[in-house]
Each structure stands twice: as C-alpha cells, then as structure tokens.
N, C-alpha and C. Protein backbone atom coordinates (compact mmCIF):
# COMPACT_ATOMS: atom_id res chain seq x y z
N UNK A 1 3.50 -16.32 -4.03
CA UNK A 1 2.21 -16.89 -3.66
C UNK A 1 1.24 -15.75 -3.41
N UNK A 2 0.08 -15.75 -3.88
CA UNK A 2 -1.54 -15.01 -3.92
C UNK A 2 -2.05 -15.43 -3.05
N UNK A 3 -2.48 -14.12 -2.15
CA UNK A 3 -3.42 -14.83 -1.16
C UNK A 3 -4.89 -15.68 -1.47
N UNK A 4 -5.35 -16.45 -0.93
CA UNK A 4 -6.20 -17.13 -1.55
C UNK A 4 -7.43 -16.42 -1.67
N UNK A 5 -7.62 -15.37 -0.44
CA UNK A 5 -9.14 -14.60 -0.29
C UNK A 5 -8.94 -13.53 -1.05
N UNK A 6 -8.29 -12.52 -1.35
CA UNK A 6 -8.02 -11.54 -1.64
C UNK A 6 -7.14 -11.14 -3.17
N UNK A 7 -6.06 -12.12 -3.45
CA UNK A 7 -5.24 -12.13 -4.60
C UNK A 7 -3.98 -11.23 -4.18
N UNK A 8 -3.86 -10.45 -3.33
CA UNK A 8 -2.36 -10.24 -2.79
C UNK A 8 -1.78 -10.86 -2.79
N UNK A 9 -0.06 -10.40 -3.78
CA UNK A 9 0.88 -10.62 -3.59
C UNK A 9 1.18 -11.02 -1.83
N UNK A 10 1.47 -12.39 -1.66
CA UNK A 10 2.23 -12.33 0.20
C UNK A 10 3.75 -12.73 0.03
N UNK A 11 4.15 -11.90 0.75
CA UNK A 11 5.68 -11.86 1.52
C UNK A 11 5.63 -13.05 1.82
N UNK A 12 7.41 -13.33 1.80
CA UNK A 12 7.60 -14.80 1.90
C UNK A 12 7.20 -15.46 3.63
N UNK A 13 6.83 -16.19 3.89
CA UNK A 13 6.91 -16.71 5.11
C UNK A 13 5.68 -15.61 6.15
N UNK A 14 4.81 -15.03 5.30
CA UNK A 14 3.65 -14.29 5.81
C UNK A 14 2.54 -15.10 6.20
N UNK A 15 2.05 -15.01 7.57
CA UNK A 15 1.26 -15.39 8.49
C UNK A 15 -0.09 -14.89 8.02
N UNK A 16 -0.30 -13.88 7.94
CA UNK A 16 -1.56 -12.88 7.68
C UNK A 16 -1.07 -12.11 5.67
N UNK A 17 -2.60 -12.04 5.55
CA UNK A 17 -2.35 -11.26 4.10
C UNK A 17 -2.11 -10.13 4.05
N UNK A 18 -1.20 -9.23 3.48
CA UNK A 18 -0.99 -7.77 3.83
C UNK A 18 -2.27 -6.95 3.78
N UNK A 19 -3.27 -7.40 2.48
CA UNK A 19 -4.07 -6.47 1.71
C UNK A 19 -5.53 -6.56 2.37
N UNK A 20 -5.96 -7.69 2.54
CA UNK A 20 -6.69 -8.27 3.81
C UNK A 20 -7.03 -8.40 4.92
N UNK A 21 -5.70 -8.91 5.75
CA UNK A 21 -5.57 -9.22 6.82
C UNK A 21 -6.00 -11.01 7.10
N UNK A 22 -6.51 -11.61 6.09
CA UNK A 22 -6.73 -13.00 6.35
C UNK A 22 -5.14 -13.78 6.76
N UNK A 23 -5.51 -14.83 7.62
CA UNK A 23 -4.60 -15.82 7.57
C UNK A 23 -3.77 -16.60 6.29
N UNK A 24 -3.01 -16.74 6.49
CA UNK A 24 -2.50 -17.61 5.03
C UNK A 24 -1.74 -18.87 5.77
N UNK A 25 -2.46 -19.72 4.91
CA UNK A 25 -1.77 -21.07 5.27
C UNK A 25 -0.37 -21.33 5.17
N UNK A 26 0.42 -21.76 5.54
CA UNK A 26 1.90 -21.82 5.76
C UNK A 26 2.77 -22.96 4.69
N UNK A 27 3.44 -22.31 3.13
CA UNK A 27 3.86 -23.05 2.69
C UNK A 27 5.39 -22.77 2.33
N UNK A 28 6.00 -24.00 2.35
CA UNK A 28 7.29 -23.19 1.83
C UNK A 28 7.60 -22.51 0.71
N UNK A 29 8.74 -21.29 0.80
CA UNK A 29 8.92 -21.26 -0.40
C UNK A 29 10.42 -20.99 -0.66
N UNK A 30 10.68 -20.70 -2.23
CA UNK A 30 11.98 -20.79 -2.00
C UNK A 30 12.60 -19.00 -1.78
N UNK A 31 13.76 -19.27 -1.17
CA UNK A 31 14.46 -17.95 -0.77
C UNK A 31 15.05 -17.08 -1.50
N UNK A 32 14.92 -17.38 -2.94
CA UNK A 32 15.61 -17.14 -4.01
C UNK A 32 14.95 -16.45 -4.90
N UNK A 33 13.73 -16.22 -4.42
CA UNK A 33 12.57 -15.90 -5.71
C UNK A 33 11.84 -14.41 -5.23
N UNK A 34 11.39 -13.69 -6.28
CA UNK A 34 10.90 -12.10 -6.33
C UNK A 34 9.76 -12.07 -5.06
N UNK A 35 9.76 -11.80 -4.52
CA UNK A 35 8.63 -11.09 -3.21
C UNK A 35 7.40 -10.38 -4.28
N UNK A 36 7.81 -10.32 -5.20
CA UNK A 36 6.37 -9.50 -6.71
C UNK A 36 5.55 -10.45 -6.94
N UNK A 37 6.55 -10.86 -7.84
CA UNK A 37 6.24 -11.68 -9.01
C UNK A 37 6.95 -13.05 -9.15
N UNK A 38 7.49 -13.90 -7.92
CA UNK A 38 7.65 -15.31 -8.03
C UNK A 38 9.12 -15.85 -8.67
N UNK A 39 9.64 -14.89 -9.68
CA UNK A 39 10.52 -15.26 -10.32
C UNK A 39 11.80 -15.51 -9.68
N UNK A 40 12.90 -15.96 -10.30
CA UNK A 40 13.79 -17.12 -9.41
C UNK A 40 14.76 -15.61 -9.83
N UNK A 41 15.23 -15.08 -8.12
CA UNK A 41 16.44 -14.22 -8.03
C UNK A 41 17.72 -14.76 -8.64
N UNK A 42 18.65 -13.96 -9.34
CA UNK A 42 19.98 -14.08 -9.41
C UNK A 42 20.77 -13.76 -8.13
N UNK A 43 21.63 -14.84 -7.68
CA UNK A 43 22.15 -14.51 -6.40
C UNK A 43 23.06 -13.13 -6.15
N UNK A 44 23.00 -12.48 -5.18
CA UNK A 44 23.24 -10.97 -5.83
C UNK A 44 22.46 -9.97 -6.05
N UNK A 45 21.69 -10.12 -6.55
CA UNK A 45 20.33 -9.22 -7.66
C UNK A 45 20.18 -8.29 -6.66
N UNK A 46 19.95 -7.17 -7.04
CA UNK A 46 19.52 -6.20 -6.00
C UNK A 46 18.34 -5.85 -6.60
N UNK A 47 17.88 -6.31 -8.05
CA UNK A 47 17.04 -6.08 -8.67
C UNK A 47 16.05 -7.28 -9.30
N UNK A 48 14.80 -7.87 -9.70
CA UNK A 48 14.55 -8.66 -10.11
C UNK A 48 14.30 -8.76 -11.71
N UNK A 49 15.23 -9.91 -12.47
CA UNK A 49 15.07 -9.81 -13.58
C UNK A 49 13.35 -9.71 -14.24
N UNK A 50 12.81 -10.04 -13.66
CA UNK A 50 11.50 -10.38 -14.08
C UNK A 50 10.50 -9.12 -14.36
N UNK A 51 10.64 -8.75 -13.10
CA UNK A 51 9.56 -7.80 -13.43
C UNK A 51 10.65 -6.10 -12.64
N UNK A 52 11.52 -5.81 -12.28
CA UNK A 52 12.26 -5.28 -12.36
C UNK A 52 12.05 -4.39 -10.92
N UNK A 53 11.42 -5.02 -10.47
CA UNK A 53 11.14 -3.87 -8.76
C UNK A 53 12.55 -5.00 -7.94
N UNK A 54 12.49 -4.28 -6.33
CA UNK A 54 14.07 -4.65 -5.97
C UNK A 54 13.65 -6.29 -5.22
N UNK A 55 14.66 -6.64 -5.33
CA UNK A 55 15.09 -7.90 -5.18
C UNK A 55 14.73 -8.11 -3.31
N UNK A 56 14.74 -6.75 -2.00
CA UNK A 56 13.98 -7.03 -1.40
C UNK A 56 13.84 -6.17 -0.89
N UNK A 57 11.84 -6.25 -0.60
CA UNK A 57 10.70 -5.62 -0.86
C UNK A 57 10.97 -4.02 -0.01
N UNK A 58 10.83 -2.63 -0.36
CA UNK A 58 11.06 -1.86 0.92
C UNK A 58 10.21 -1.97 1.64
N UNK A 59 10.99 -1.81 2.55
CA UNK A 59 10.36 -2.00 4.24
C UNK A 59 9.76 -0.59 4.59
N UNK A 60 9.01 0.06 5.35
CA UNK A 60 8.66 1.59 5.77
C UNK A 60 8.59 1.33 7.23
N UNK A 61 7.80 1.27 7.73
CA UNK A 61 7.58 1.08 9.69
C UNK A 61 8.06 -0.46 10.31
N UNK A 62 7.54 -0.50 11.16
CA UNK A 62 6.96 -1.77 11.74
C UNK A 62 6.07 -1.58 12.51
N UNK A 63 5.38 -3.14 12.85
CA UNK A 63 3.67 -3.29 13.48
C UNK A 63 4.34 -2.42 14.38
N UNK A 64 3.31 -1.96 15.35
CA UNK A 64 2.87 -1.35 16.44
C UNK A 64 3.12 -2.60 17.80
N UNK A 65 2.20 -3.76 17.30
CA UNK A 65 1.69 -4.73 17.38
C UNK A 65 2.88 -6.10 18.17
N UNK A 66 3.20 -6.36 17.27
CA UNK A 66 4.83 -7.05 16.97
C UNK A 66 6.22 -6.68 16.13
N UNK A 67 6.20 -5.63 15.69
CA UNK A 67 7.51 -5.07 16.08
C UNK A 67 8.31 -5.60 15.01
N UNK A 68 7.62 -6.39 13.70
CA UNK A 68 8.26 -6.64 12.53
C UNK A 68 7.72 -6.02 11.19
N UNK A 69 9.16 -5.78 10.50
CA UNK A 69 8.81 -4.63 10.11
C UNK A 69 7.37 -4.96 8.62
N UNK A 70 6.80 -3.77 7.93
CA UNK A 70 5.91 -3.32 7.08
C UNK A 70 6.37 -3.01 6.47
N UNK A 71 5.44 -3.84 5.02
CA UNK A 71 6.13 -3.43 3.44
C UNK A 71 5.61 -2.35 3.55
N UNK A 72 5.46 -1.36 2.47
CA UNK A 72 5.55 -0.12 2.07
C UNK A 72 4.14 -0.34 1.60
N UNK A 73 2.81 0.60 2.10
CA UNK A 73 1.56 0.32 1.81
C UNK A 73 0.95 -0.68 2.11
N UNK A 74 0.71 -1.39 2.48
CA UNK A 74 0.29 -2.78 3.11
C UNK A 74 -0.54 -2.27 4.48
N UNK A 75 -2.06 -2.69 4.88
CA UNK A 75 -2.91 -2.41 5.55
C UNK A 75 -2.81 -3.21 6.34
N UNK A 76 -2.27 -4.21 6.54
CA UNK A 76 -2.15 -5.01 7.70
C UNK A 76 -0.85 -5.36 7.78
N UNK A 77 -0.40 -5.92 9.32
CA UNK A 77 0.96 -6.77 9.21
C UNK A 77 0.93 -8.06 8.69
N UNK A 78 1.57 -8.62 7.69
CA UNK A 78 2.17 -9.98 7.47
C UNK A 78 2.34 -10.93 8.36
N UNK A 79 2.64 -10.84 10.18
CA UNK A 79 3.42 -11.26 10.36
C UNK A 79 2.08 -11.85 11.22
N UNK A 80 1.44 -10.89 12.30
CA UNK A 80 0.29 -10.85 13.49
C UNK A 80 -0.98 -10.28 12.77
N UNK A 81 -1.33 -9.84 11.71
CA UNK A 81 -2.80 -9.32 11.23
C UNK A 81 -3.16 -7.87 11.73
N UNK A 82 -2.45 -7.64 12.73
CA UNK A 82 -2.55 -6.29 12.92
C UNK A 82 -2.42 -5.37 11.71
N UNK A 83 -3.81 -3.72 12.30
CA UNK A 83 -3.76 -3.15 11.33
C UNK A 83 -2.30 -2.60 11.02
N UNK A 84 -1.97 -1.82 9.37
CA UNK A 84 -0.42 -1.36 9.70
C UNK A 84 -0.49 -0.15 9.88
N UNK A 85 -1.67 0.76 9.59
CA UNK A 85 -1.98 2.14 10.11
C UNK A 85 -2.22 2.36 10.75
N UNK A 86 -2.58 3.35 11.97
CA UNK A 86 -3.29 3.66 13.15
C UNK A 86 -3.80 4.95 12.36
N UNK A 87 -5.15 5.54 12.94
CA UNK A 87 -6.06 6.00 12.58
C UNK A 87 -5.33 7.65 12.53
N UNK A 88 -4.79 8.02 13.86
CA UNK A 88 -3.98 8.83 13.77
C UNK A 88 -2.80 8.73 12.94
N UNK A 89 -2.39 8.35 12.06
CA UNK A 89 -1.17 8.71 11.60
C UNK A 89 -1.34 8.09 9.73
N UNK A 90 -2.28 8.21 9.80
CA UNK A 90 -3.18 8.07 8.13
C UNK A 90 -3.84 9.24 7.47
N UNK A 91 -4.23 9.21 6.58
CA UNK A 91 -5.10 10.56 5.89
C UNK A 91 -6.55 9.82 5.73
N UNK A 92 -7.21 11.19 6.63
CA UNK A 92 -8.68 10.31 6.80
C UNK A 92 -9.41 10.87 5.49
N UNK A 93 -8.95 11.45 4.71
CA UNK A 93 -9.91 11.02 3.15
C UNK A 93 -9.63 10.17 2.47
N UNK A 94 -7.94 9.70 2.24
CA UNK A 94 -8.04 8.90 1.41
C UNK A 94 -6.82 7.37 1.91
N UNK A 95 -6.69 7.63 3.40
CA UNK A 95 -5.72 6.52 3.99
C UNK A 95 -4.64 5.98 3.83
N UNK A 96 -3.99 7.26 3.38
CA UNK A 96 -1.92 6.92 2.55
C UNK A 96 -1.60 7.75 4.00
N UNK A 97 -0.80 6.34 4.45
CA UNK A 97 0.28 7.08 5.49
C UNK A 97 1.11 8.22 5.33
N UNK A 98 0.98 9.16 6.36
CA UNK A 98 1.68 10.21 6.33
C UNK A 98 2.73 10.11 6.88
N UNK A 99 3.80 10.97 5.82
CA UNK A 99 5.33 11.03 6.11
C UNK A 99 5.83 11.65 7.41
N UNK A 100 6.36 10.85 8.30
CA UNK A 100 6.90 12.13 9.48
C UNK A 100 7.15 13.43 9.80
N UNK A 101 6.62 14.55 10.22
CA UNK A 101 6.03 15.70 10.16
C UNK A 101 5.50 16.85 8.98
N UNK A 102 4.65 15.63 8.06
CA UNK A 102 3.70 16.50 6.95
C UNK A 102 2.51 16.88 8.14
N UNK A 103 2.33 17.98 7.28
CA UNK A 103 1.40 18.71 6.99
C UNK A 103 -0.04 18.94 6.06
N UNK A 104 0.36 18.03 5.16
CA UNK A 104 -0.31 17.45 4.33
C UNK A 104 0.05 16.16 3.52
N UNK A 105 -1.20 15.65 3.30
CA UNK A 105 -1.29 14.38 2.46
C UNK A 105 -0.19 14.36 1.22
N UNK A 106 0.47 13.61 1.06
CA UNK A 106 1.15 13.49 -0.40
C UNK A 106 0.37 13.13 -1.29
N UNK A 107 -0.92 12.45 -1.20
CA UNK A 107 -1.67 12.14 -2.37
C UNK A 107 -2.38 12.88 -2.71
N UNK A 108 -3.55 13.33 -1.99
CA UNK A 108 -5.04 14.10 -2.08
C UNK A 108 -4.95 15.57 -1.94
N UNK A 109 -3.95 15.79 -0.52
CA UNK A 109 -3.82 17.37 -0.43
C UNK A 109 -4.38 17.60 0.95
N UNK A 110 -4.93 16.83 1.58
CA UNK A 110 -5.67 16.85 2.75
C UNK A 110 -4.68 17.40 4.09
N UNK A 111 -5.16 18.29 4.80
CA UNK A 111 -4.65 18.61 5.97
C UNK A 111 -4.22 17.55 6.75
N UNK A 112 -3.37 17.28 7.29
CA UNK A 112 -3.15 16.04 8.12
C UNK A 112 -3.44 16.53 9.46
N UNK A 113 -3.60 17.35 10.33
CA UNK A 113 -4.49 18.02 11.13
C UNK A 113 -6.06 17.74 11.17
N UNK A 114 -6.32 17.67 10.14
CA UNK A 114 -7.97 17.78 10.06
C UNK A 114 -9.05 16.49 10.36
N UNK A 115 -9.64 16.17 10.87
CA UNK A 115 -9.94 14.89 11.04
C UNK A 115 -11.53 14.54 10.23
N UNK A 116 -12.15 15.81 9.83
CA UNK A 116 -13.37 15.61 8.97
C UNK A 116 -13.43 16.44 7.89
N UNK A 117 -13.17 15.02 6.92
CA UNK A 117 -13.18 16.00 5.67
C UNK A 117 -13.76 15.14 4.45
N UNK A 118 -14.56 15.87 3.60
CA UNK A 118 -15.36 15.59 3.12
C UNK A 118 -14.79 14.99 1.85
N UNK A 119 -15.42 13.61 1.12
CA UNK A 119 -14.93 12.41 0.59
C UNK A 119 -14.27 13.57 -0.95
N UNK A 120 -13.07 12.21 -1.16
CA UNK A 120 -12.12 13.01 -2.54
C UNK A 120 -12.79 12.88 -3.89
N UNK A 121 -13.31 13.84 -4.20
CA UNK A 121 -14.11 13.90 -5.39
C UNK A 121 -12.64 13.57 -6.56
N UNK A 122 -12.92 12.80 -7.42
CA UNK A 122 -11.84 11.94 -8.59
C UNK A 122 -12.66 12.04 -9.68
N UNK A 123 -11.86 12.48 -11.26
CA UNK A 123 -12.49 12.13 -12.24
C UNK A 123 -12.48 10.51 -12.90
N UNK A 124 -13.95 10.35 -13.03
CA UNK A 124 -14.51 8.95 -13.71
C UNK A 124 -14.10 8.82 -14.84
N UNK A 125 -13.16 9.33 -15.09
CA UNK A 125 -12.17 9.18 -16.24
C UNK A 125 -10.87 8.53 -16.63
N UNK A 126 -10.27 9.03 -15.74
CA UNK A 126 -8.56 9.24 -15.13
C UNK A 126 -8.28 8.71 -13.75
N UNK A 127 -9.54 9.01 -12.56
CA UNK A 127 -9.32 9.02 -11.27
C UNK A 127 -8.28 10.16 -10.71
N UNK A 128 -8.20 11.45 -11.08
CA UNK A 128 -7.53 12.23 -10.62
C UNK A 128 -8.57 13.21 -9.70
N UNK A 129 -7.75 13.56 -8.81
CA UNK A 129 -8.56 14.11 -7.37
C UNK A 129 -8.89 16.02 -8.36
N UNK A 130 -10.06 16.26 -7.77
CA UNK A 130 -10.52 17.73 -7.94
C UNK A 130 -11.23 17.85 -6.76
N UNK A 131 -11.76 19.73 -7.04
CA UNK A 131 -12.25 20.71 -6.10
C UNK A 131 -13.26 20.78 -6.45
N UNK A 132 -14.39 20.48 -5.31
CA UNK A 132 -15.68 20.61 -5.58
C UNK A 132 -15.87 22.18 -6.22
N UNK A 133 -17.00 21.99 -7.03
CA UNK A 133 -17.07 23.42 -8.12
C UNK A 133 -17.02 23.24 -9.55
N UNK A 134 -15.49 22.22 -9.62
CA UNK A 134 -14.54 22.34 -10.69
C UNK A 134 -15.41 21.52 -11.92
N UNK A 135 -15.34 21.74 -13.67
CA UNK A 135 -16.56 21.65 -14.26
C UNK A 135 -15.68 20.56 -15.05
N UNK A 136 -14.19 20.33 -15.16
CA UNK A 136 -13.55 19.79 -16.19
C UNK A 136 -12.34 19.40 -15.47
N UNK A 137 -12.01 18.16 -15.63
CA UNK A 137 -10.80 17.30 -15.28
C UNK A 137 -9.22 18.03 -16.02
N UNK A 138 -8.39 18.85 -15.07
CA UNK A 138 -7.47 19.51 -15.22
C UNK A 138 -6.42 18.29 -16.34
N UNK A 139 -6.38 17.34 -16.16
CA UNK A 139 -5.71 15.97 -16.63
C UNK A 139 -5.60 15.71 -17.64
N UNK A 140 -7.49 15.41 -17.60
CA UNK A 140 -7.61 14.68 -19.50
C UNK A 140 -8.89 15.43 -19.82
N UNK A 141 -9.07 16.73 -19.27
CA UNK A 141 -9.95 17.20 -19.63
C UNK A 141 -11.49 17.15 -19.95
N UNK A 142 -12.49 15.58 -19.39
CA UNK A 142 -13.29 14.88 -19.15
C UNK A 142 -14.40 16.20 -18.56
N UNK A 143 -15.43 16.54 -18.60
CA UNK A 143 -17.05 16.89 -18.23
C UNK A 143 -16.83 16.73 -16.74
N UNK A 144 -16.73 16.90 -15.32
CA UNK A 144 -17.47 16.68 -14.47
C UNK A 144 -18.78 16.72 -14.31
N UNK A 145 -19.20 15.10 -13.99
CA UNK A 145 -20.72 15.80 -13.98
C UNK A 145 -21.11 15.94 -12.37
C-alpha cells in the first residue's frame, strides 16, 4: 500500500507515512506479501520473488520517540510520526544518517562535526556532488555552469 499524500511505499500495519510523516488510514493487509512491492511472499523467502529486495525490510535504529524500530532511510517513524533523525546525528548538507562514530558523511563528504556548511553543489546532469571551482563533472563529464 502507497501512501495516499505522498506515494510511499508503507510498512505493513504503519500508522504514519515513513516519507511524509502523514497519518495513514488503517487497512488490513496480508502477512505474506513484499513490504516493496506488494507481491505475495513464498513462505520461507528470505528474498522477494518480485522485485528481489529481502523478504523483511532492514531495520537500522529505532524512534527515539517510541522505541519501534526504523526502516533504513525513512524520515519519520511508521509507527508515532516522529521525526527518524535528530538534527544531531544527520549530515546537515545533505541529511543521510551518520554511521556510529564517522567522521564524515558517506554520501557528500561533509564533516560530521561541522554544523554550517554550504549547500552540495551536484551536476545537472548525473546529480553527482562537486567542489566549488570545479569546471566539468568528474562522472559524465557535463560543462559546470
């Protein structure tokens, strides 16, 4: 099931939309089927025939909030609407949770120390992150303009 405001994928039996944070109306569903993509699990499956991600969803933290756990990337909890990041423990250029004692961002490169830093310049091409200066997309080789 798609959230209705947003189009997120929601976890089965999700209160709040992950991607959102809106409410979701409460329907059943069945217990048997992909947390992705809907499709009907093989009992067993550690994998889903359908679209081939795992049969169930990884988990990374839990809320702060209520104390159940968070899919993997998801901005809010499923469960209470709470946010799933706290401000401290995110990357304030580009907001991918940081791994337990980085130092830096896994995505962007950003100090995880640093708290002002100036927005991730990306080529309009590719969307790959560069260094202000830089005249040509290391990637696909695109003009910065």
């Amino acid at each position: 099931m798609n959230c209705p405001k947003c189009g997120t994928l929601l976890k089965e039996n999700a209160k709040f939309c992950s991607g959102c944070g809106a409410q979701v109306p409460q329907v059943q569903s069945a217990s048997n089927s992909c947390a992705y993509c809907g499709a009907t699990l093989v009992a067993g499956a550690k994998f889903c025939a359908g679209c081939g991600k795992p049969a169930t969803p990884k988990q990374s933290n839990t809320c702060q909030k209520c104390n159940n756990p968070l899919v993997a990337g998801a901005k809010f909890c499923a469960y209470c609407g709470a946010a799933a990041v706290s401000s401290s423990n995110a990357c304030p250029r580009c907001n991918t949770p940081f791994k337990p004692g980085a130092k830096f961002c896994g995505v962007c490169g950003a100090p995880a120390t640093t708290s002002t830093l100036p927005p991730l310049n990306v080529c309009k091409n590719c969307g790959t992150p560069f260094k202000p200066g830089t005249r040509f997309c290391g990637k696909c080789g695109s003009a910065i303009l």
